[in-house]
N, C-alpha and C. Protein backbone atom coordinates (compact mmCIF):
# COMPACT_ATOMS: atom_id res chain seq x y z
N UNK A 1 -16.08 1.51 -0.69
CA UNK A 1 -15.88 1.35 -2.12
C UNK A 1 -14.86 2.39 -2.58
N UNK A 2 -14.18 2.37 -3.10
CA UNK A 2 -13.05 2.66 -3.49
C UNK A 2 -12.56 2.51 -5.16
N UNK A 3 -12.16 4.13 -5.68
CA UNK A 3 -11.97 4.09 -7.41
C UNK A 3 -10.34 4.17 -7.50
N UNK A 4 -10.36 3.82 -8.31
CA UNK A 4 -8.60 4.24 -8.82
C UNK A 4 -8.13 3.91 -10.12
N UNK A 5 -7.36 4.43 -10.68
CA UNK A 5 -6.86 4.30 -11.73
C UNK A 5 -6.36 3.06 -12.50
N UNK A 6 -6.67 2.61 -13.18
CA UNK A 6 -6.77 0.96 -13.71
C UNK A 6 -5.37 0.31 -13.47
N UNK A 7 -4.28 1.67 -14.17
CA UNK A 7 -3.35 1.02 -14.38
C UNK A 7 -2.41 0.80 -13.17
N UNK A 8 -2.95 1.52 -11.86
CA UNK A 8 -2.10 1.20 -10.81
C UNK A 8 -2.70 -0.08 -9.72
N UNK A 9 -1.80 -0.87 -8.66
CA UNK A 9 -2.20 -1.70 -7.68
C UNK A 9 -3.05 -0.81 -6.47
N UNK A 10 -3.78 -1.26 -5.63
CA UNK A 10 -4.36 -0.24 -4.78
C UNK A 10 -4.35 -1.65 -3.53
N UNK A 11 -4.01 -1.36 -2.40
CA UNK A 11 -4.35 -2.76 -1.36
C UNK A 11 -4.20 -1.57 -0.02
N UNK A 12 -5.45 -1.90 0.66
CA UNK A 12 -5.83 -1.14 2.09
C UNK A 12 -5.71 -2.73 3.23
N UNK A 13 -5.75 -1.87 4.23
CA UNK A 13 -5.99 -2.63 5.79
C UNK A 13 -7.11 -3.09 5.83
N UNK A 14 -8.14 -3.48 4.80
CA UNK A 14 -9.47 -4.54 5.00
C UNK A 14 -9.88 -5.25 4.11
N UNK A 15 -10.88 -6.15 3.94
CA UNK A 15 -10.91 -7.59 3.68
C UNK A 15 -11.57 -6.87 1.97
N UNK A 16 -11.36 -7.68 0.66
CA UNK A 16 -11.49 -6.93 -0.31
C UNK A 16 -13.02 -7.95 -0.54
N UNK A 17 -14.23 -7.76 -0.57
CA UNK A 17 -14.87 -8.39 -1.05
C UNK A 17 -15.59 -8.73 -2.36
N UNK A 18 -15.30 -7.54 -3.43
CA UNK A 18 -15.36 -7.41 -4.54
C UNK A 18 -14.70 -6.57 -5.70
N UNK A 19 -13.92 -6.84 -6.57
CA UNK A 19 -13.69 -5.83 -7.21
C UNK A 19 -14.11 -6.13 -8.95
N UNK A 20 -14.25 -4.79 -9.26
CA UNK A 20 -15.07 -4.94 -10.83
C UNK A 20 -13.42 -4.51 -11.96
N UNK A 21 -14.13 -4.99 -12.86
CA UNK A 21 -13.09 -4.35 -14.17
C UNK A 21 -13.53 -3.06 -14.56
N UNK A 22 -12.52 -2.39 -15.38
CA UNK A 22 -12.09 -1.03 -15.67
C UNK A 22 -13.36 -0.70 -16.00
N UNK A 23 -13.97 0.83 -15.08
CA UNK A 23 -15.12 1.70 -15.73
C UNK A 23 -14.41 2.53 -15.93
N UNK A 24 -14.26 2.76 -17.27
CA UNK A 24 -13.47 3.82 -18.00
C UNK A 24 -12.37 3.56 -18.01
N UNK A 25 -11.44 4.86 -17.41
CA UNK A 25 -9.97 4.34 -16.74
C UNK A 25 -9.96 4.04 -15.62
N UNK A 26 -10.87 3.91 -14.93
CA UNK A 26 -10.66 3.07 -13.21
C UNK A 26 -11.46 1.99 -13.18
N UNK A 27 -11.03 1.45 -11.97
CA UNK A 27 -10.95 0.60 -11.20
C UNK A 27 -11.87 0.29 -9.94
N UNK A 28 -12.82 -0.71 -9.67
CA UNK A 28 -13.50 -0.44 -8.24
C UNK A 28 -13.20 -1.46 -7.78
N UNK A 29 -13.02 -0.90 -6.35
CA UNK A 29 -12.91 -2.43 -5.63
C UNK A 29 -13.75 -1.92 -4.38
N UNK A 30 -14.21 -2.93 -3.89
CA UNK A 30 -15.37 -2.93 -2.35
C UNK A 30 -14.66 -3.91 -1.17
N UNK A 31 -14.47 -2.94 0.24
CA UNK A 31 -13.50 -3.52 1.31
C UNK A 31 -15.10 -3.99 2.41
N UNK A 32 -14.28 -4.75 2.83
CA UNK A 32 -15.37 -4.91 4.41
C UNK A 32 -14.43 -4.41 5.48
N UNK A 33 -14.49 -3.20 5.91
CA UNK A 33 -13.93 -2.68 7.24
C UNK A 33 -14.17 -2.59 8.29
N UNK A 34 -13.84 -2.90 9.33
CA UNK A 34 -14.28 -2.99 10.77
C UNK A 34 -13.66 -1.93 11.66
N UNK A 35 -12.76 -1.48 11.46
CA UNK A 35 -11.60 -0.73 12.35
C UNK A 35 -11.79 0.64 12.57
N UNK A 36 -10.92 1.46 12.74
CA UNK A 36 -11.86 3.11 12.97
C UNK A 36 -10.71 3.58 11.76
N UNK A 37 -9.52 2.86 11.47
CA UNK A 37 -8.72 4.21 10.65
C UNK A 37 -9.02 3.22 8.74
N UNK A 38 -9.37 3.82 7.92
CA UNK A 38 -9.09 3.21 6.63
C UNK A 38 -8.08 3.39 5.96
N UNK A 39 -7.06 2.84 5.52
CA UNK A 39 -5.70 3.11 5.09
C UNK A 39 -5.82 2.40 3.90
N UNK A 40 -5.33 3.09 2.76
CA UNK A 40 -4.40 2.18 1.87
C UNK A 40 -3.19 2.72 0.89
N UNK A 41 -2.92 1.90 -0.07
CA UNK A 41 -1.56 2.95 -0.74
C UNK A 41 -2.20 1.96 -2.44
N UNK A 42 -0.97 2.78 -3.01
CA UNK A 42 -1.45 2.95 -4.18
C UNK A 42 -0.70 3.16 -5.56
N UNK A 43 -0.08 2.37 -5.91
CA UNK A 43 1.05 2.88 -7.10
C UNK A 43 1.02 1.81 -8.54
N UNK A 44 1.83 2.97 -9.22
CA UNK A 44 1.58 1.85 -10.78
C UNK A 44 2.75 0.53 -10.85
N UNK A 45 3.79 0.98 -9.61
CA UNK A 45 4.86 -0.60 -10.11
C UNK A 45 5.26 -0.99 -9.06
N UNK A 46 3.76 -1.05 -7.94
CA UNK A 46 3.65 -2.19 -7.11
C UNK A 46 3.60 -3.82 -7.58
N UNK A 47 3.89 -4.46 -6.72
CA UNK A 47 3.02 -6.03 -6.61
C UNK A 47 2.43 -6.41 -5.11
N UNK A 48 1.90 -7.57 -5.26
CA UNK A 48 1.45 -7.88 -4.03
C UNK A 48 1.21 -9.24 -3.94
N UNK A 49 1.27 -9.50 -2.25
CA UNK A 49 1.37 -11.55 -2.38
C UNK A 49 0.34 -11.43 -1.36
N UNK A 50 -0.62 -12.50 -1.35
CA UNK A 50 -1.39 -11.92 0.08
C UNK A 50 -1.50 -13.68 0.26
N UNK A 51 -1.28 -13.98 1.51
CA UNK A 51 -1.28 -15.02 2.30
C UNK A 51 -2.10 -15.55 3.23
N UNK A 52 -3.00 -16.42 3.32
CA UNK A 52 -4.21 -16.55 4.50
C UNK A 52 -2.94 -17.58 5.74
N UNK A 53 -3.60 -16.87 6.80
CA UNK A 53 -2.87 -17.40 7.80
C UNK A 53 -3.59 -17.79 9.25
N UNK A 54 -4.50 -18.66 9.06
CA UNK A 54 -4.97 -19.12 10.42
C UNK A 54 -6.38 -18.43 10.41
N UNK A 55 -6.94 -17.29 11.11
CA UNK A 55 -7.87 -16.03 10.92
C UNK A 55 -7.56 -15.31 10.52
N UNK A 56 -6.44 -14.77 9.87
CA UNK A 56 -6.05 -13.60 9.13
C UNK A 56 -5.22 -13.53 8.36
N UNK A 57 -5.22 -12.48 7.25
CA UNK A 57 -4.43 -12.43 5.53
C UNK A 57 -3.07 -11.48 6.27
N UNK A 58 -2.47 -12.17 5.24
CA UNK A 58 -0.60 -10.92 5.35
C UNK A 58 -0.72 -10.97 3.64
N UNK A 59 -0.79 -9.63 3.85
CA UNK A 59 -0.65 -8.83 2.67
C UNK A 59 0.33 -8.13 2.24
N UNK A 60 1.19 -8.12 1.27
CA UNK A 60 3.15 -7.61 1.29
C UNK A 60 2.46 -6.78 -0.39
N UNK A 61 2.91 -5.79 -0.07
CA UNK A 61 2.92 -4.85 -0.94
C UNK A 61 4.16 -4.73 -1.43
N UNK A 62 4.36 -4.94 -2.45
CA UNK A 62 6.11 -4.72 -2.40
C UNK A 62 6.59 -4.24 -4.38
N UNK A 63 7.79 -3.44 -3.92
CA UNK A 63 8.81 -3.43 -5.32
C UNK A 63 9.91 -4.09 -5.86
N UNK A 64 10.51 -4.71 -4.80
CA UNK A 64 11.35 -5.54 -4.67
C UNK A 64 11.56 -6.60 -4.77
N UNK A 65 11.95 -7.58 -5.42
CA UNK A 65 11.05 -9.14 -4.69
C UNK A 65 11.92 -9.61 -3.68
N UNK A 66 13.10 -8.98 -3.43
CA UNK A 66 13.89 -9.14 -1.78
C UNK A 66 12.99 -9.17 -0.76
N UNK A 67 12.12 -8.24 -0.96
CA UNK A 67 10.98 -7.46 -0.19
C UNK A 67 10.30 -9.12 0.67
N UNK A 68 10.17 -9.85 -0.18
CA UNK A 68 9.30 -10.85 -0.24
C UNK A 68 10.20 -11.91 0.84
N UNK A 69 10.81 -11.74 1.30
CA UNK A 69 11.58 -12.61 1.74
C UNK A 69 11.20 -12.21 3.46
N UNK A 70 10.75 -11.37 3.32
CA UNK A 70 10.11 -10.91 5.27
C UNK A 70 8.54 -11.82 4.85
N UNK A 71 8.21 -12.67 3.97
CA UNK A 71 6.75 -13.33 4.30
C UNK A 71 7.05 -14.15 5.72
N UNK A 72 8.11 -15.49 5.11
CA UNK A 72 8.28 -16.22 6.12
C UNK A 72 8.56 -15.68 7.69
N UNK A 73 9.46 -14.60 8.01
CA UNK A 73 10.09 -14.12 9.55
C UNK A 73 8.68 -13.66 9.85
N UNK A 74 7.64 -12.71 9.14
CA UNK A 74 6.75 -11.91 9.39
C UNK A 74 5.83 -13.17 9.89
N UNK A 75 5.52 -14.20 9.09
CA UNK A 75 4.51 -15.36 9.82
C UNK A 75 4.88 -15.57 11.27
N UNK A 76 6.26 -16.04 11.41
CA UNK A 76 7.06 -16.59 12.38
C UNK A 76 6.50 -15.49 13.49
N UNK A 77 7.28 -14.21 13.23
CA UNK A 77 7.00 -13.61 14.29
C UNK A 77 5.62 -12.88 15.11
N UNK A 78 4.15 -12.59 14.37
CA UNK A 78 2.99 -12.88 14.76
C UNK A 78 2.98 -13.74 15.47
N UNK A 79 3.18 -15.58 14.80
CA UNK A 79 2.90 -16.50 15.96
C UNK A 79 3.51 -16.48 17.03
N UNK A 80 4.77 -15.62 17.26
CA UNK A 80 5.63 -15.61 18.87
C UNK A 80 4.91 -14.33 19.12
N UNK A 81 4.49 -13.20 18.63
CA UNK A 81 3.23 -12.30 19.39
C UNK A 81 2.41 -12.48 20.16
N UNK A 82 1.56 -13.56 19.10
CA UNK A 82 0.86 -14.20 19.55
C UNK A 82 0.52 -14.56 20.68
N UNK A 83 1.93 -15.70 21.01
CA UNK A 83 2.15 -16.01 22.59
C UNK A 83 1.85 -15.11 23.61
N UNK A 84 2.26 -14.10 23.39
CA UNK A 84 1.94 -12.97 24.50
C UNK A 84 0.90 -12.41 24.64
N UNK A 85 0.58 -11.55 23.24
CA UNK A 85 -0.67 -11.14 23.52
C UNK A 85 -2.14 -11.36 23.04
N UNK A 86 -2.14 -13.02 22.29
CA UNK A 86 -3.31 -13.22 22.12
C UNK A 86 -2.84 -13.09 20.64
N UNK A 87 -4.26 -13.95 19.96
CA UNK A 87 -4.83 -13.47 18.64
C UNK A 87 -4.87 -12.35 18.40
N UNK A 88 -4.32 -12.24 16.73
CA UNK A 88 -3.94 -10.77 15.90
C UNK A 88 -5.30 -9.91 16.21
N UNK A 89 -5.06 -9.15 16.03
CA UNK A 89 -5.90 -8.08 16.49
C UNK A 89 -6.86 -7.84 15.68
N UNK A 90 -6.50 -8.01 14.22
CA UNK A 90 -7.41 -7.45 12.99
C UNK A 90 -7.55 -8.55 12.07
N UNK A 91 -8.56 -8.63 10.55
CA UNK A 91 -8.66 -9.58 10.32
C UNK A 91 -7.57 -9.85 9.31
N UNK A 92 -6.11 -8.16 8.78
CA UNK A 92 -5.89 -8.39 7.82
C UNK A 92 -4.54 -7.59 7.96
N UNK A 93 -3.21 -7.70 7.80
CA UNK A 93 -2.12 -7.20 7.67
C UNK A 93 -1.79 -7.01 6.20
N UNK A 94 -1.56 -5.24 6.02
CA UNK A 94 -0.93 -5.00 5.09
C UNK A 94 0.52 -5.08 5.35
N UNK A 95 1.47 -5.46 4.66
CA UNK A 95 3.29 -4.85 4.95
C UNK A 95 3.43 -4.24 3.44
N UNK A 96 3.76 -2.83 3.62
CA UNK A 96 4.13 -1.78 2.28
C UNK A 96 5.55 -1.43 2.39
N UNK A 97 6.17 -1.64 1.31
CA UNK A 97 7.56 -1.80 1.03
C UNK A 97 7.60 -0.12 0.74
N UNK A 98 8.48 0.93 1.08
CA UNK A 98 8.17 2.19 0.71
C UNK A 98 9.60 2.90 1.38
N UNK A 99 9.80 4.16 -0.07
CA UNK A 99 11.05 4.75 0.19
C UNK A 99 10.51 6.35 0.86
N UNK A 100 9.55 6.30 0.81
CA UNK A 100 8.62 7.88 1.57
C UNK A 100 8.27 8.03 2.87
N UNK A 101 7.95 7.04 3.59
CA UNK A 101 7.40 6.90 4.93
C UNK A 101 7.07 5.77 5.67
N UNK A 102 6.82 5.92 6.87
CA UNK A 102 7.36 4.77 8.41
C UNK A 102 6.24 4.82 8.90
N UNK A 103 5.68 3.77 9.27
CA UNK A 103 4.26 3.95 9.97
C UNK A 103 3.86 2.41 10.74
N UNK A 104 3.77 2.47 11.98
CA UNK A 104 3.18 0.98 12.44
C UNK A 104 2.15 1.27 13.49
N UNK A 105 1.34 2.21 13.66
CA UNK A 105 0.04 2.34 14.62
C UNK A 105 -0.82 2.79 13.81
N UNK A 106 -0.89 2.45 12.17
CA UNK A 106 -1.87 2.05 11.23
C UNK A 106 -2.42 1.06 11.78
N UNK A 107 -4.01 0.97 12.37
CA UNK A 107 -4.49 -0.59 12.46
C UNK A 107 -4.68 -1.32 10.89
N UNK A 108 -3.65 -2.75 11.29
CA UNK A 108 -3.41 -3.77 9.89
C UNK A 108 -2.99 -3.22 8.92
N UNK A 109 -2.06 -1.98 9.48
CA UNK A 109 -0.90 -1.61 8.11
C UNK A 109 0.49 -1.38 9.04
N UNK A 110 1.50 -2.07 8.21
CA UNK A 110 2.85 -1.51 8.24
C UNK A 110 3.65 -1.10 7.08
N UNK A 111 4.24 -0.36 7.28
CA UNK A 111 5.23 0.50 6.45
C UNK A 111 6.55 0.42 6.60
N UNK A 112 7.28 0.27 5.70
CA UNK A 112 8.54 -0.17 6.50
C UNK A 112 9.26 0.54 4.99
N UNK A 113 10.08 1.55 6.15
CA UNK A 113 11.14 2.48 4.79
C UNK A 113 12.14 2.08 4.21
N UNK A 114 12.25 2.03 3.26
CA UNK A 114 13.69 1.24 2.25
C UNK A 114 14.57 2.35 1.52
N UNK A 115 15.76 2.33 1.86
CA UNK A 115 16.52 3.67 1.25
C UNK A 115 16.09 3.96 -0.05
N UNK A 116 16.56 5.16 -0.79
CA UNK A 116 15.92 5.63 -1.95
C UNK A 116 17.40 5.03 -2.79
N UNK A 117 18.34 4.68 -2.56
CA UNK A 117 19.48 4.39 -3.30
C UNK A 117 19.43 2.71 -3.41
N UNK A 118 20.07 2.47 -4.81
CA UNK A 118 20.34 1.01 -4.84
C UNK A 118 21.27 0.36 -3.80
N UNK A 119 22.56 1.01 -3.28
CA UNK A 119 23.71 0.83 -2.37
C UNK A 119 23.15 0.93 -0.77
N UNK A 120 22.05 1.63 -0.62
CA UNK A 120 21.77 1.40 0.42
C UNK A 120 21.00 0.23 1.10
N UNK A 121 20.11 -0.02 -0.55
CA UNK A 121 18.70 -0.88 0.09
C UNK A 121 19.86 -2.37 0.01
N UNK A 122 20.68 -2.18 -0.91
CA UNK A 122 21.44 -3.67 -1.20
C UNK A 122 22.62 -3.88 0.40
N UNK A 123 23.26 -2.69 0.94
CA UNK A 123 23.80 -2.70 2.44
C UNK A 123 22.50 -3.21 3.31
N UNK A 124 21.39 -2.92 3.07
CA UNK A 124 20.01 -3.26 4.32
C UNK A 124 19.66 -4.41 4.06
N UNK A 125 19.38 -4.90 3.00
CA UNK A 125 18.36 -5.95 2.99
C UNK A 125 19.44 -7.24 2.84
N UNK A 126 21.02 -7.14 2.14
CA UNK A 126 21.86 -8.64 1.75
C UNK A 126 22.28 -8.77 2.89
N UNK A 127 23.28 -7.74 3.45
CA UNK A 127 23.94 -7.38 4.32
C UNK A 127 24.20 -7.40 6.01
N UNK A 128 22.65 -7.02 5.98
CA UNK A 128 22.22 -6.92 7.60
C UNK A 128 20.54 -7.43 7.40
N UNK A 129 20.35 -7.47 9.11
CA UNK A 129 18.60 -8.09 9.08
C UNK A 129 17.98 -6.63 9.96
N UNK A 130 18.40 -5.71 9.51
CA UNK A 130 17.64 -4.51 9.61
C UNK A 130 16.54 -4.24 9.48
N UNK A 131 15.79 -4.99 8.19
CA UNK A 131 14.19 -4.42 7.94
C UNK A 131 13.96 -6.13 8.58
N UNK A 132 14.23 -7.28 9.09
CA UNK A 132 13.78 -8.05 9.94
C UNK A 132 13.85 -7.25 11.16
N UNK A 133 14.31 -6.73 11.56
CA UNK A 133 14.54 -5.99 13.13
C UNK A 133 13.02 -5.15 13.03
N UNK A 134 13.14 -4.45 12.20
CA UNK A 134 11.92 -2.74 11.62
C UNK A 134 10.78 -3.85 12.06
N UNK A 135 10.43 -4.91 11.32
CA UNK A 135 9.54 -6.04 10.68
C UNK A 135 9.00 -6.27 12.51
N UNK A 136 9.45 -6.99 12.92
CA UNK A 136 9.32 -7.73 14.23
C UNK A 136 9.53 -6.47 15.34
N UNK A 137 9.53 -5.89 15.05
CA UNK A 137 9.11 -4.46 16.64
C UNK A 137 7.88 -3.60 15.65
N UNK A 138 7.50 -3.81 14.80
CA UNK A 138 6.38 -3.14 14.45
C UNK A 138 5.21 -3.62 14.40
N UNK A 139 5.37 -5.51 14.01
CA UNK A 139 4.55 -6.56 14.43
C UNK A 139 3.88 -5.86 15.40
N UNK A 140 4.64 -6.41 16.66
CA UNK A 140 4.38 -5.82 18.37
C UNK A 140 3.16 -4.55 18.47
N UNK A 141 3.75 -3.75 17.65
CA UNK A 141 2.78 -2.37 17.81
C UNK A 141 2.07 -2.59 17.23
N UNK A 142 1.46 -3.51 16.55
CA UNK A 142 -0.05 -3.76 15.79
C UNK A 142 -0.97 -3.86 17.58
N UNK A 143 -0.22 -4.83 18.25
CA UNK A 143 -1.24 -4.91 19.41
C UNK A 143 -1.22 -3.67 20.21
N UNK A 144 -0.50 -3.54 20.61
CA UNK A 144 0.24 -2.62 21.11
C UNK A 144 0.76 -0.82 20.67
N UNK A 145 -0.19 -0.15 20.41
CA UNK A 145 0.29 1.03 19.40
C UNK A 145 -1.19 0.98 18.51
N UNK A 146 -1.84 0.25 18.29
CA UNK A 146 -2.57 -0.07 17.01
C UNK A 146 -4.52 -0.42 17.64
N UNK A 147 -3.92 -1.95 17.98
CA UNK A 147 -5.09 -2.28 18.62
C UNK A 147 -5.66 -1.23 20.08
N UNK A 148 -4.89 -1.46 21.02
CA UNK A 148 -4.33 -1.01 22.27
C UNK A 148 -3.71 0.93 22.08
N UNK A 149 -4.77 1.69 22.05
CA UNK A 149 -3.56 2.49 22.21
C UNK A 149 -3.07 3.58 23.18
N UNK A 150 -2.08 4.19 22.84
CA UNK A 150 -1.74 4.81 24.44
C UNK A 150 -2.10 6.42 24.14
N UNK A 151 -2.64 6.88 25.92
CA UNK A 151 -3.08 8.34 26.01
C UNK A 151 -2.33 9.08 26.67
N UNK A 152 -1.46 8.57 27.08
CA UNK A 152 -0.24 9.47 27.93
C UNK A 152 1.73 9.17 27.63
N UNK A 153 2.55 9.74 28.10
CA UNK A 153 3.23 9.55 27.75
C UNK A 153 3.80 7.93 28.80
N UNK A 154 3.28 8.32 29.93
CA UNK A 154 3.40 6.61 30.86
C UNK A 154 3.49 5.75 29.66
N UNK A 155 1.95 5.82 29.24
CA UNK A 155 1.51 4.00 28.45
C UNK A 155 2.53 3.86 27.09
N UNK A 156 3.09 4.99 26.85
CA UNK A 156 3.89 5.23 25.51
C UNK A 156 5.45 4.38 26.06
N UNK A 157 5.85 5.02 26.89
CA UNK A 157 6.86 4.05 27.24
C UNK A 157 6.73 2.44 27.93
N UNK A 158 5.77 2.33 28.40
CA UNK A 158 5.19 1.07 28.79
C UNK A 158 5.20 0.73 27.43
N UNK A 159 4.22 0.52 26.60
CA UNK A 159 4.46 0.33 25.52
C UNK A 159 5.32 -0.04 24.67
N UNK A 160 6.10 1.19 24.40
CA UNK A 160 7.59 0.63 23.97
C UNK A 160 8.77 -0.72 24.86
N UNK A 161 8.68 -0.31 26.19
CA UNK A 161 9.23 -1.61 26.90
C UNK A 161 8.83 -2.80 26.33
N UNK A 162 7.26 -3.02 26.13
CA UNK A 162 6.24 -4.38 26.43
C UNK A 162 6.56 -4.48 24.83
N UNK A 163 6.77 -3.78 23.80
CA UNK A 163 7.47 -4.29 22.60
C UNK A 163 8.39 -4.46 22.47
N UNK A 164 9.29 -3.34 22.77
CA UNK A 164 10.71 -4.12 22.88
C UNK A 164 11.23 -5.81 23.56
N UNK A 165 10.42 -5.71 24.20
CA UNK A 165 10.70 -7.34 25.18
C UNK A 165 10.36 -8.47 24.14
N UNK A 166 8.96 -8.19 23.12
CA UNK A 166 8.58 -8.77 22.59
C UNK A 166 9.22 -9.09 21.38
N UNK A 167 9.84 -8.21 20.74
CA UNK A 167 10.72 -8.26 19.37
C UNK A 167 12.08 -9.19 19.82
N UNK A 168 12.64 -8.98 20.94
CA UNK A 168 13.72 -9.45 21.70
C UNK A 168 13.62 -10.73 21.22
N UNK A 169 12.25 -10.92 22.55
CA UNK A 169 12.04 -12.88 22.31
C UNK A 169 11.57 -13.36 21.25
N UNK A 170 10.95 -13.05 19.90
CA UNK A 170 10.64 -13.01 18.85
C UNK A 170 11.54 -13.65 18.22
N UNK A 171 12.65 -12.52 17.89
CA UNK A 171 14.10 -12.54 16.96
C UNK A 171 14.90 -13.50 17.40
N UNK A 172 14.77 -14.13 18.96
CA UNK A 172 15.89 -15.14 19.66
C UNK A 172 15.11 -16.21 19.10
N UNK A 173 14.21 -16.12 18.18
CA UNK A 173 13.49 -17.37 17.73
C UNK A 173 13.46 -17.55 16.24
N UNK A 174 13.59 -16.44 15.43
CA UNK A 174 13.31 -16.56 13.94
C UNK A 174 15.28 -16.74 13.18
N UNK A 175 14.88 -17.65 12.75
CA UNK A 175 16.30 -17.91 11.98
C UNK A 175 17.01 -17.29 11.28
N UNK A 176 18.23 -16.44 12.30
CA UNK A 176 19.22 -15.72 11.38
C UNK A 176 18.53 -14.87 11.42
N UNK A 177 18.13 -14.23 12.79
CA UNK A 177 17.17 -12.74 12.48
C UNK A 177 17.26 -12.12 14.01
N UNK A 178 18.50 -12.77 14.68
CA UNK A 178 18.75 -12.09 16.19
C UNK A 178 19.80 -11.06 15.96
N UNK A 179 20.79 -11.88 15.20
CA UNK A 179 22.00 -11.05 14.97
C UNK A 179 21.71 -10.24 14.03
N UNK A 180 22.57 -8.66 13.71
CA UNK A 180 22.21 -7.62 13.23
C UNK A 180 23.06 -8.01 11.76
N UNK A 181 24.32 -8.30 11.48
CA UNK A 181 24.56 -9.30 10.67
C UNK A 181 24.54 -10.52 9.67
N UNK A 182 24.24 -10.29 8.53
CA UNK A 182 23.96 -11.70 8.24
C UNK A 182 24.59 -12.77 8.11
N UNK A 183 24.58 -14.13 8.18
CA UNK A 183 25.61 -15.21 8.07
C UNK A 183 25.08 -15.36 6.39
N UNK A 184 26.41 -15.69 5.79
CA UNK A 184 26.30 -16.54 4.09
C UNK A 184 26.94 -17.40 4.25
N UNK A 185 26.61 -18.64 3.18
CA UNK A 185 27.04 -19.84 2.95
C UNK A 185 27.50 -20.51 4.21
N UNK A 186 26.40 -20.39 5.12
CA UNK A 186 27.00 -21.26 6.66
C UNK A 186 28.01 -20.78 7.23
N UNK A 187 28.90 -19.82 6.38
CA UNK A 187 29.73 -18.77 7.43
C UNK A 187 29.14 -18.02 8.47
N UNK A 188 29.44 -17.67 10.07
CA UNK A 188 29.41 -16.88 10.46
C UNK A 188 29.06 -15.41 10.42
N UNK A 189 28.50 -14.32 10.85
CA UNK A 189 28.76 -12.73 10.00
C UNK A 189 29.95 -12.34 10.67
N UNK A 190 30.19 -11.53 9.68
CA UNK A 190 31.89 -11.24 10.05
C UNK A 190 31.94 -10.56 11.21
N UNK A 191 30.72 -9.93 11.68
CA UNK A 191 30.84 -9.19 13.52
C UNK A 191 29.54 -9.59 13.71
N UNK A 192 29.47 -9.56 15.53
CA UNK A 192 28.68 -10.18 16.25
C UNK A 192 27.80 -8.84 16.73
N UNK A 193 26.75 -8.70 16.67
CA UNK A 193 26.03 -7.00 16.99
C UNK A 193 24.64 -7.97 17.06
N UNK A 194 23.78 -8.26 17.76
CA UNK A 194 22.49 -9.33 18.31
C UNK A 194 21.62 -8.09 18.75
N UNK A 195 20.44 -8.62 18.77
CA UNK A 195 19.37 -6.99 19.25
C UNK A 195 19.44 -6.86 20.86
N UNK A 196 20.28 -7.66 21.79
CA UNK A 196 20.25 -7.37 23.27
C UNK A 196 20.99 -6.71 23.20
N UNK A 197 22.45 -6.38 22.46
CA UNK A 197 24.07 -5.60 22.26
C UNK A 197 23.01 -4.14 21.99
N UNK A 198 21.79 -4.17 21.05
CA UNK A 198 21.09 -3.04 20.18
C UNK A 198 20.56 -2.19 21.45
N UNK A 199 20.18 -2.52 22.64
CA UNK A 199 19.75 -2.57 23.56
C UNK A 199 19.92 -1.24 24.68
């Protein structure tokens, strides 16, 4: 159970099973958690889209509504996870849009950093498929990093290989999300840079 301040959004890594209206100036809401880490975030000019997907919610925390445009690649690329390593791990994916911090061995949270400048986030997100790249190798470490995790530095690079392979074949599958480049209006991108070149 969990309080917070009325006027801000609050969304964690577990299933929300109840929440009440304002006692006082806060807010309660009640999670069903299963996992060992409890995470959530918390701000006044968030939004959020949350999506049921098969056995489990994708939850996009976001400021942006560009932001919103990793729902579709983010579905896509779970189900090519999938392939490899089985059903999602947890019952509930957060994705938090955030200019403070990077995080993907949150179990059922990712974080994905967005420059603090307008010129940058507008070079990342129109420009290039950069936070698709971030998006789809952090997927990976939900199983891998998250579910699964490593005690030595061996399983750490194992690890990283067995994701990297996975984001690879992922991205050679999600549309307009191999190349580092973006194509507009059915043009081409003006240079060819693919995540095997990243490699």
């Amino acid at each position: 159970r969990l309080q917070y301040p009325s006027n801000m959004l609050l969304a964690a890594n577990a299933i929300e099973i109840s929440s009440k209206q304002n006692i006082g100036p806060f807010r309660q809401r009640t999670y069903e958690f299963t996992g060992e880490s409890l995470a959530f975030v918390a701000g006044d000019k968030l939004q959020r889209r949350l999506v049921k997907q098969g056995e489990y919610y994708l939850e996009v925390v976001f400021r942006s509504a560009d932001f919103l445009k990793l729902v579709e690649p983010m579905l896509d690329v779970i189900n090519y996870h999938s392939e490899l390593f089985g059903k999602f791990p947890f019952k509930k994916l957060t994705v938090v849009e955030s200019s403070e911090l990077e995080n993907s061995e949150v179990p059922g949270m990712i974080v994905i950093n967005q420059p603090k400048t307008a010129a940058s986030t507008g070079a990342q997100q129109f420009f290039t498929n950069w936070t698709v790249w971030q998006m789809a190798y952090f997927a990976a470490e939900q199983w891998n990093g998250a579910a699964i995790k490593y005690i030595s530095m061996d399983d750490y690079w194992y690890f990283k290989g067995v994701n990297d392979f996975a984001t690879y074949r992922a991205l050679k599958r999600v549309k307009e999300g191999y190349d580092f480049f973006r194509a507009y209006d059915n043009n081409p991108p003006p240079f060819t840079f693919n995540y095997r070149q990243n490699q």
